[in-house]
PDB file of N, CA and C in Angstrom:
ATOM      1  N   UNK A   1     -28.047  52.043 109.039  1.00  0.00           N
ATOM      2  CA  UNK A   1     -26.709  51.652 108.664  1.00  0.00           C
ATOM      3  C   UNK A   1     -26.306  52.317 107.349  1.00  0.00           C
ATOM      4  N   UNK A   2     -27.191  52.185 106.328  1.00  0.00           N
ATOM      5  CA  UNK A   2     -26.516  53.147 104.901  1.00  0.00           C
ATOM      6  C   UNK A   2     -26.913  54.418 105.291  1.00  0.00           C
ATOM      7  N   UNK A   3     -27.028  55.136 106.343  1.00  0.00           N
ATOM      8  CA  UNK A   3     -27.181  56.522 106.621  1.00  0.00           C
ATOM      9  C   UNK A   3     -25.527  57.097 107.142  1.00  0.00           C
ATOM     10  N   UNK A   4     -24.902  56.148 107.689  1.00  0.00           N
ATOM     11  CA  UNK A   4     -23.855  56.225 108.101  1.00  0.00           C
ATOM     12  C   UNK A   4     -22.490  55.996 107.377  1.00  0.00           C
ATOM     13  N   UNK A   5     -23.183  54.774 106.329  1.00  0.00           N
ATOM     14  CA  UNK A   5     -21.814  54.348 105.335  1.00  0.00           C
ATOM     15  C   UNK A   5     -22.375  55.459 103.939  1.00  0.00           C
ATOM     16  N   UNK A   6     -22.817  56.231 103.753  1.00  0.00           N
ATOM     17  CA  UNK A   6     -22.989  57.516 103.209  1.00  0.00           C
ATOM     18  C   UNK A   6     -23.089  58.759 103.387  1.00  0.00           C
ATOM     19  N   UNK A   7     -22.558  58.749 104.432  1.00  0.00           N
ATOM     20  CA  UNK A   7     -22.395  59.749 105.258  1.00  0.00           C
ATOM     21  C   UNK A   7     -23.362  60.958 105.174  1.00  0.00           C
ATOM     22  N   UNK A   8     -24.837  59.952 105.592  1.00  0.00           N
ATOM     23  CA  UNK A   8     -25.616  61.417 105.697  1.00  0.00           C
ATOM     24  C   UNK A   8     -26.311  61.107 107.430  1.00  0.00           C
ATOM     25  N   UNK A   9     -25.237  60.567 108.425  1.00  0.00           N
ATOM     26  CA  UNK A   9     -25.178  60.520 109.559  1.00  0.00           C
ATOM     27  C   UNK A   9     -24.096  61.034 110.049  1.00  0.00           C
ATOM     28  N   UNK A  10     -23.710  61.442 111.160  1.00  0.00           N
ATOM     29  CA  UNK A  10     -22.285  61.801 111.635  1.00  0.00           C
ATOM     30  C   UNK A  10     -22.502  60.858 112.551  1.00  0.00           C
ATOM     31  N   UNK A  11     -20.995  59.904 112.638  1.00  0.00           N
ATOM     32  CA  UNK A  11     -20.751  58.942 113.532  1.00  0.00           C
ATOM     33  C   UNK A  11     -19.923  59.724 115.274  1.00  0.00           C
ATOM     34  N   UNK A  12     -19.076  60.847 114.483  1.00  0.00           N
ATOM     35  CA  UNK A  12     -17.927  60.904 115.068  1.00  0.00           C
ATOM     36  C   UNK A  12     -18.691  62.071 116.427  1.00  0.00           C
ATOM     37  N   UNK A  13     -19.867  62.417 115.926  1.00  0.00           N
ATOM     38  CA  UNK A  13     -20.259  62.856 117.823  1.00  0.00           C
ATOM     39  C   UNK A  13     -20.555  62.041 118.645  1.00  0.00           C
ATOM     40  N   UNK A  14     -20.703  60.840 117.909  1.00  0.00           N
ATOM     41  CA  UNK A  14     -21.213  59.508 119.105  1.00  0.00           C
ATOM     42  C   UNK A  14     -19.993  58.818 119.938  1.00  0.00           C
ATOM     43  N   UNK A  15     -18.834  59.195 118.875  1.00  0.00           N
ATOM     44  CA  UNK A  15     -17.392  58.997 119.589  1.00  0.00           C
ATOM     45  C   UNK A  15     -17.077  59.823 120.472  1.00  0.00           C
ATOM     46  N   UNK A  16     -17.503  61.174 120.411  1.00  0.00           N
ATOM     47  CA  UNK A  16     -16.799  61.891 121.211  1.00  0.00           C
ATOM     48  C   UNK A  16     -17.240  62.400 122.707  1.00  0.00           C
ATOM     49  N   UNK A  17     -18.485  61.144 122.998  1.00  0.00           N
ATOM     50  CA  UNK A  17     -18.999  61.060 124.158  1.00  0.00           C
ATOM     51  C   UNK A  17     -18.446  60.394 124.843  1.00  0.00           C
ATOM     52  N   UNK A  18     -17.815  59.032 124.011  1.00  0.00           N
ATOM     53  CA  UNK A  18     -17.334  57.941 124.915  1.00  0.00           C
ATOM     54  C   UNK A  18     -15.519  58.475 125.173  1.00  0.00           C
ATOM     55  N   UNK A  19     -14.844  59.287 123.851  1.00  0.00           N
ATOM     56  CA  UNK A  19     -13.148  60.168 124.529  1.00  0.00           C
ATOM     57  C   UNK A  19     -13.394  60.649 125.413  1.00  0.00           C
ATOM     58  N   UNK A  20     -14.584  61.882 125.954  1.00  0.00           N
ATOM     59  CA  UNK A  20     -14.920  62.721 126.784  1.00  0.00           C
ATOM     60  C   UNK A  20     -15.096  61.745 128.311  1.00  0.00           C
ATOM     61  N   UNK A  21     -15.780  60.236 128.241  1.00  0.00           N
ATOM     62  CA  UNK A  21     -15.618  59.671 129.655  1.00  0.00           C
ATOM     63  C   UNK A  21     -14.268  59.390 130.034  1.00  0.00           C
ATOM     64  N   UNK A  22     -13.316  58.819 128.575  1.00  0.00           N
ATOM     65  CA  UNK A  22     -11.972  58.117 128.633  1.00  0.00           C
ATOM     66  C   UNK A  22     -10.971  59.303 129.248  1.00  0.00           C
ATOM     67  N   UNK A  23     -11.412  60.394 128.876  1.00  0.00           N
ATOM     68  CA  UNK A  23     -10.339  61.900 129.271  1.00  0.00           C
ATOM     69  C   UNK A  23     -10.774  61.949 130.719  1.00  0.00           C
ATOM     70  N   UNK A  24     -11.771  61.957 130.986  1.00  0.00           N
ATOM     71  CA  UNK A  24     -12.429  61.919 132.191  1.00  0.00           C
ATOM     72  C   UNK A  24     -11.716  61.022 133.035  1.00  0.00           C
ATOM     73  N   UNK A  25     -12.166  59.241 133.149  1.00  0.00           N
ATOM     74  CA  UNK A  25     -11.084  58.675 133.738  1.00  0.00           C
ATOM     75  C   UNK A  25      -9.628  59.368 134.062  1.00  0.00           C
ATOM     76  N   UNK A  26      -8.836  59.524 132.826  1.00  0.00           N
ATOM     77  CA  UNK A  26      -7.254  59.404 132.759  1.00  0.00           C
ATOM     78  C   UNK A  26      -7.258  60.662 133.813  1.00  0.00           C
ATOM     79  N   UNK A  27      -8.029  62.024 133.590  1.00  0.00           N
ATOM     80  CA  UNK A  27      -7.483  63.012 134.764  1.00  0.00           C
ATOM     81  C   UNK A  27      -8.083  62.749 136.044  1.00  0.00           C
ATOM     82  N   UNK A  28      -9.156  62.036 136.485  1.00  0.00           N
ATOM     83  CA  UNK A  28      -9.491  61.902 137.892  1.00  0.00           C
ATOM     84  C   UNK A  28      -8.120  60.737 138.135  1.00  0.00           C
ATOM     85  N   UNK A  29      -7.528  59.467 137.514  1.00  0.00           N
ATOM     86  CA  UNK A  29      -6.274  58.667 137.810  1.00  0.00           C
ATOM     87  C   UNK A  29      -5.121  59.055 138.357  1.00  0.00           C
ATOM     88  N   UNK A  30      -5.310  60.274 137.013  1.00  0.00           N
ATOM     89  CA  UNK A  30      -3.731  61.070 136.790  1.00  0.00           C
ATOM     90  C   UNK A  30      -3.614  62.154 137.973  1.00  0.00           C
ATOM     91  N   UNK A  31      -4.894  62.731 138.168  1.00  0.00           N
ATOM     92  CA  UNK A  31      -4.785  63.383 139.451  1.00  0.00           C
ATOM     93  C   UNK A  31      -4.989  63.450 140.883  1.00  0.00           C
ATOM     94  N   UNK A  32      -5.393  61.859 141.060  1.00  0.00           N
ATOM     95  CA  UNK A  32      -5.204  60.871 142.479  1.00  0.00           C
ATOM     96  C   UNK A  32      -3.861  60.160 142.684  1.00  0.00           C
ATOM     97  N   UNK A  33      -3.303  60.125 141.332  1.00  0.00           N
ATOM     98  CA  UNK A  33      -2.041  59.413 141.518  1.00  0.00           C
ATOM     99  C   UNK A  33      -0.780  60.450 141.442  1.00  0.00           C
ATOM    100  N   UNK A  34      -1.399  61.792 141.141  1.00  0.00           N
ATOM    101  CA  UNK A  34      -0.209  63.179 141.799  1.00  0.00           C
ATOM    102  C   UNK A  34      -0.318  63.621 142.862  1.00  0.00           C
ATOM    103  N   UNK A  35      -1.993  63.162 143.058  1.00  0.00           N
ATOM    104  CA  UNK A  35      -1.819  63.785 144.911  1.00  0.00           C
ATOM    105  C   UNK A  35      -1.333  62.760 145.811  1.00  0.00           C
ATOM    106  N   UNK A  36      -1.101  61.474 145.531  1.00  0.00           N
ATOM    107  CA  UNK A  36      -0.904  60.647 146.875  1.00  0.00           C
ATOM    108  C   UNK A  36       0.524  60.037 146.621  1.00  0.00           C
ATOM    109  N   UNK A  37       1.369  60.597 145.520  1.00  0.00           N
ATOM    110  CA  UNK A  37       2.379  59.529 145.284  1.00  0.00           C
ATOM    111  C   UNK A  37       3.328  60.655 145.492  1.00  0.00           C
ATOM    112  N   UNK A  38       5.002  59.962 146.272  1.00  0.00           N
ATOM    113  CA  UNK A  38       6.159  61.040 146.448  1.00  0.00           C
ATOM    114  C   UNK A  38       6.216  61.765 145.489  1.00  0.00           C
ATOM    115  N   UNK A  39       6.553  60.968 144.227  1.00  0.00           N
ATOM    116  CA  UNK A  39       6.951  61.657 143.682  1.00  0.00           C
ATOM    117  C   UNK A  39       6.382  62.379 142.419  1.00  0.00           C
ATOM    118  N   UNK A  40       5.304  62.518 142.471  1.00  0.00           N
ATOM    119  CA  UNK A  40       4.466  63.707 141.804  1.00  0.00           C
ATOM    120  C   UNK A  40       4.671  65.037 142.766  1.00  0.00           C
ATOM    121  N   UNK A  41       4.222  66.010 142.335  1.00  0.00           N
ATOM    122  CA  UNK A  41       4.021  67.674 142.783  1.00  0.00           C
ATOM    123  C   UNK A  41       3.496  67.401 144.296  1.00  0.00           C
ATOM    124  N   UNK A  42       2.681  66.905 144.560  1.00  0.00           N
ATOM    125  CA  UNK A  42       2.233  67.056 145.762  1.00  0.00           C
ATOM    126  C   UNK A  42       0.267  66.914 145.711  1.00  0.00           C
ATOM    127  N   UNK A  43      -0.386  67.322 146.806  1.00  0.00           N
ATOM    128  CA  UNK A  43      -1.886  67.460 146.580  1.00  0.00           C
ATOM    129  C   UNK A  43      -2.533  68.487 145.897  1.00  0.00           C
ATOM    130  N   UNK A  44      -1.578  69.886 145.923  1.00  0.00           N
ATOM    131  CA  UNK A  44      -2.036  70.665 145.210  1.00  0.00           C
ATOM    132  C   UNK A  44      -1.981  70.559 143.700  1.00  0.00           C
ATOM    133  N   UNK A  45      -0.917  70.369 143.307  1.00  0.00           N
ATOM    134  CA  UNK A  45      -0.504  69.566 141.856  1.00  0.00           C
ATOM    135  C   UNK A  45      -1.549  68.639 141.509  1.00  0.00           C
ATOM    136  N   UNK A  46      -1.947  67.696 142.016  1.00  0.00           N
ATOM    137  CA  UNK A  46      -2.799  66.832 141.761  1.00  0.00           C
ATOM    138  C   UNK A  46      -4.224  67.005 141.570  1.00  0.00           C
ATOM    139  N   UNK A  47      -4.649  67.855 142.354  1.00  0.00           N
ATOM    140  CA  UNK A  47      -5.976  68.710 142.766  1.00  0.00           C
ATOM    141  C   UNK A  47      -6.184  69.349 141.436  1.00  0.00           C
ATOM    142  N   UNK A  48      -4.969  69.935 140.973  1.00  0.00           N
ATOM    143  CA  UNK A  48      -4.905  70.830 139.738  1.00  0.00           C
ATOM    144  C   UNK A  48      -5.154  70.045 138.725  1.00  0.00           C
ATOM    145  N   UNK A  49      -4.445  68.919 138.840  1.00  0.00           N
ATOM    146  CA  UNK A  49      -4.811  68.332 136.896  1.00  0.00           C
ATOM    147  C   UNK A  49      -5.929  67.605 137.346  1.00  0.00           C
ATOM    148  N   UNK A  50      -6.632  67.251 138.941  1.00  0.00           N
ATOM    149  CA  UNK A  50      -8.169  66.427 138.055  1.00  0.00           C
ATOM    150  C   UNK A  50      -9.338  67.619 138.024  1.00  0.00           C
ATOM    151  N   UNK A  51      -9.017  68.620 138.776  1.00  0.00           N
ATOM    152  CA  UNK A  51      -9.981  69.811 137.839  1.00  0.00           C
ATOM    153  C   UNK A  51      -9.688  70.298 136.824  1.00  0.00           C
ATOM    154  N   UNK A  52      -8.463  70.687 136.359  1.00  0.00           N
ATOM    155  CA  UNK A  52      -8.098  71.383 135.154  1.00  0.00           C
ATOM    156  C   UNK A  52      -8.076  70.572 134.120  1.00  0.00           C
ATOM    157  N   UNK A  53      -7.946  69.374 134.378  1.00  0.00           N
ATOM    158  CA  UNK A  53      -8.070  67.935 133.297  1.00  0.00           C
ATOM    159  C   UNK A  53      -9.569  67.747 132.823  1.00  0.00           C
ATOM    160  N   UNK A  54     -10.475  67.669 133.729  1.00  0.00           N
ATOM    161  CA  UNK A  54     -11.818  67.511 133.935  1.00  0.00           C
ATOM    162  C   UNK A  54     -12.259  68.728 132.880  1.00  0.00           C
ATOM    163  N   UNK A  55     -12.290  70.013 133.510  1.00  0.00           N
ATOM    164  CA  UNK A  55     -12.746  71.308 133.047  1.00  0.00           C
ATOM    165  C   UNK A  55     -12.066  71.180 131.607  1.00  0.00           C
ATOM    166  N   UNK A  56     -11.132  70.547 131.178  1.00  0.00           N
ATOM    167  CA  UNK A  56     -10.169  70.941 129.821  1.00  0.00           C
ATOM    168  C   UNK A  56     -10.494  69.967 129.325  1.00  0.00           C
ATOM    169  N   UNK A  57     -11.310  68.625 129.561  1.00  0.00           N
ATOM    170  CA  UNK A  57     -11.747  67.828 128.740  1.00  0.00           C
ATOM    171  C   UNK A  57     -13.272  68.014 127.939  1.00  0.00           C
ATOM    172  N   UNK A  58     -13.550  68.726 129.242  1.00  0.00           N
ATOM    173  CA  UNK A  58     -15.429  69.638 128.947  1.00  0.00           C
ATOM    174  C   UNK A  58     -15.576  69.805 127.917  1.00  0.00           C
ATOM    175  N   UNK A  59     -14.622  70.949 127.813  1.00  0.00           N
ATOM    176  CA  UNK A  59     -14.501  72.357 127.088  1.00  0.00           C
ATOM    177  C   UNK A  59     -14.428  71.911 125.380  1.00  0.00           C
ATOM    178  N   UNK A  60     -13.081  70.839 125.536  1.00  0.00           N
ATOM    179  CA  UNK A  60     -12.742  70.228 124.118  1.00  0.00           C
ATOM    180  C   UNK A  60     -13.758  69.551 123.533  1.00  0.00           C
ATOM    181  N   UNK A  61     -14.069  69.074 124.328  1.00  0.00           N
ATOM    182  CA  UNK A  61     -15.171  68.131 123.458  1.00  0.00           C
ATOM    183  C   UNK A  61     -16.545  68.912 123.305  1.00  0.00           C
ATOM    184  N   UNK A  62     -17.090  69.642 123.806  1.00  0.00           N
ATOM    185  CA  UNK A  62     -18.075  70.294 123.630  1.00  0.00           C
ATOM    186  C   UNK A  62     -17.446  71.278 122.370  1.00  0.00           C
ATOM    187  N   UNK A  63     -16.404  71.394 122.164  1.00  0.00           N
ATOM    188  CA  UNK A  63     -16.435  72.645 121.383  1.00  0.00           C
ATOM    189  C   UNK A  63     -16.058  71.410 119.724  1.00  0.00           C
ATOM    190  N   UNK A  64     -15.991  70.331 120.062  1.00  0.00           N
ATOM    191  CA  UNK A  64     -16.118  69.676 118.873  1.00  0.00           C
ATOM    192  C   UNK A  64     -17.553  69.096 118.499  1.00  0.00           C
ATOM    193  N   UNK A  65     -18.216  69.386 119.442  1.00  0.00           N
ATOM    194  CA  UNK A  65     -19.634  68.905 119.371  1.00  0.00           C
ATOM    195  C   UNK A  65     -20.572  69.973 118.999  1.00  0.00           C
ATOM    196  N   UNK A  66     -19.986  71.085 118.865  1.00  0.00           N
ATOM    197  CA  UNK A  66     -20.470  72.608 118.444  1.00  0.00           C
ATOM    198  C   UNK A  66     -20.101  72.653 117.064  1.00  0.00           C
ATOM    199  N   UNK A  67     -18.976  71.969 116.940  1.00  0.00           N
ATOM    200  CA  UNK A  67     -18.788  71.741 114.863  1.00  0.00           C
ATOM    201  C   UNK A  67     -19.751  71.083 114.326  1.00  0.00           C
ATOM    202  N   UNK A  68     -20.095  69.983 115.183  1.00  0.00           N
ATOM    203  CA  UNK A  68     -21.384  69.444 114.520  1.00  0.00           C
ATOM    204  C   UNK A  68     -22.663  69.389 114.415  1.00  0.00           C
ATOM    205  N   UNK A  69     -22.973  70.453 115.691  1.00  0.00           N
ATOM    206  CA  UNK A  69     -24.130  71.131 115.411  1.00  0.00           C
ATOM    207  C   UNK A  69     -24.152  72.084 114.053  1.00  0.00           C
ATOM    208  N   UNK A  70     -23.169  72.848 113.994  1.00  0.00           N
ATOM    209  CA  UNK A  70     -23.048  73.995 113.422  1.00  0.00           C
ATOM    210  C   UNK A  70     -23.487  73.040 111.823  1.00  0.00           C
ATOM    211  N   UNK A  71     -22.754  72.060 111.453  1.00  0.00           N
ATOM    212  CA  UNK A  71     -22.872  71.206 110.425  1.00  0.00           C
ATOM    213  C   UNK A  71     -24.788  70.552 109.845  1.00  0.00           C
ATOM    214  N   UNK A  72     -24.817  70.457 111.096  1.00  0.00           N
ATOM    215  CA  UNK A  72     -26.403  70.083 111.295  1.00  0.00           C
ATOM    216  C   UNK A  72     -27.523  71.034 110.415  1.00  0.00           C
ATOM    217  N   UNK A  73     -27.158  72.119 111.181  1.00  0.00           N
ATOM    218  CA  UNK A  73     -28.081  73.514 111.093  1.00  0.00           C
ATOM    219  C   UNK A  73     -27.781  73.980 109.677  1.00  0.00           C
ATOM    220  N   UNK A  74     -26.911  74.021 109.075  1.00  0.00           N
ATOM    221  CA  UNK A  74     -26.477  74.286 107.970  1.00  0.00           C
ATOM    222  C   UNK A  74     -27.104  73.279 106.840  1.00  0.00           C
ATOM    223  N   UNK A  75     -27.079  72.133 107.321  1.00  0.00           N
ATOM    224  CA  UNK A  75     -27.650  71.210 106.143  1.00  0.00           C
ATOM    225  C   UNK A  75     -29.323  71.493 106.209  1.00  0.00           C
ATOM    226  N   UNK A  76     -29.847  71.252 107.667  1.00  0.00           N
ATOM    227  CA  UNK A  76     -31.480  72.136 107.688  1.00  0.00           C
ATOM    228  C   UNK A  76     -31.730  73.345 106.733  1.00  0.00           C
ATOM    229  N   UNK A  77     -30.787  74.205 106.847  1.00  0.00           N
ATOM    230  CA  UNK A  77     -31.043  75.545 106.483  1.00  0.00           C
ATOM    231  C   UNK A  77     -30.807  75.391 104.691  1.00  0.00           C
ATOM    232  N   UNK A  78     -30.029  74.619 104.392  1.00  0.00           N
ATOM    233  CA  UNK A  78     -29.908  74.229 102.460  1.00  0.00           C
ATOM    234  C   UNK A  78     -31.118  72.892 102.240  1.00  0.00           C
ATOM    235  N   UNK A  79     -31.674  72.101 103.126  1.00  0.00           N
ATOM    236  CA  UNK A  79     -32.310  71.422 102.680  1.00  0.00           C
ATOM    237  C   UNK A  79     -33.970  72.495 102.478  1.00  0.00           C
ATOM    238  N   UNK A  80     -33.822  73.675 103.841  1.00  0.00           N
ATOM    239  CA  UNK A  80     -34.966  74.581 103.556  1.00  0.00           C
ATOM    240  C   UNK A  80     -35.009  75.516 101.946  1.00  0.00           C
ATOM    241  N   UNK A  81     -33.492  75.903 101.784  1.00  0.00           N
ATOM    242  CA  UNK A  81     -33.348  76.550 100.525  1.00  0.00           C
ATOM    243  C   UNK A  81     -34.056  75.997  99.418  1.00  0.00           C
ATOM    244  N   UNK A  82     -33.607  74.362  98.944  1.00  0.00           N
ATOM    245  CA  UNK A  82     -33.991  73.616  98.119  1.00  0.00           C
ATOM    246  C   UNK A  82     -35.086  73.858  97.781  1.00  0.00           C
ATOM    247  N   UNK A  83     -36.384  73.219  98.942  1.00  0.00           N
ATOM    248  CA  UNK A  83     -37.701  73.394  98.492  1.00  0.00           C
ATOM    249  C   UNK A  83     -38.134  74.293  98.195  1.00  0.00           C
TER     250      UNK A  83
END
């Protein structure tokens, strides 16, 4: 707990597992409820945003989870300097 309220934990990749299911949900919803309803685009429309939703939620969040590696490795590599 004081690893975190001093921030020599990162909280915010542990968040961005649980946005990445929540994005997840909203485009498999968002894109069952464009393929079967009048008045959305149609099945192809729909087809489109729960892969392109899916694939575009991947992408984002992995590439914010690559900031914090990158953050990681960097503090390894100055805590190696130190000694």
């Amino acid at each position: 707990m004081k690893s975190i309220f001093f921030f020599d934990s990162m909280l915010t990749p542990k968040i961005i597992t649980a946005v990445y299911w929540i994005l997840l949900a909203a485009s498999v919803f968002s894109g069952l409820g464009a393929m079967f309803s009048d008045y959305g685009g149609g099945f192809l429309v729909g087809l489109g945003i729960l892969i392109g939703g899916a694939i575009g939620a991947r992408i984002w969040c992995e590439l914010l989870i690559v900031l914090f590696k990158i953050n990681a490795n960097l503090q390894k590599i100055a805590e190696k300097s130190d000694q």
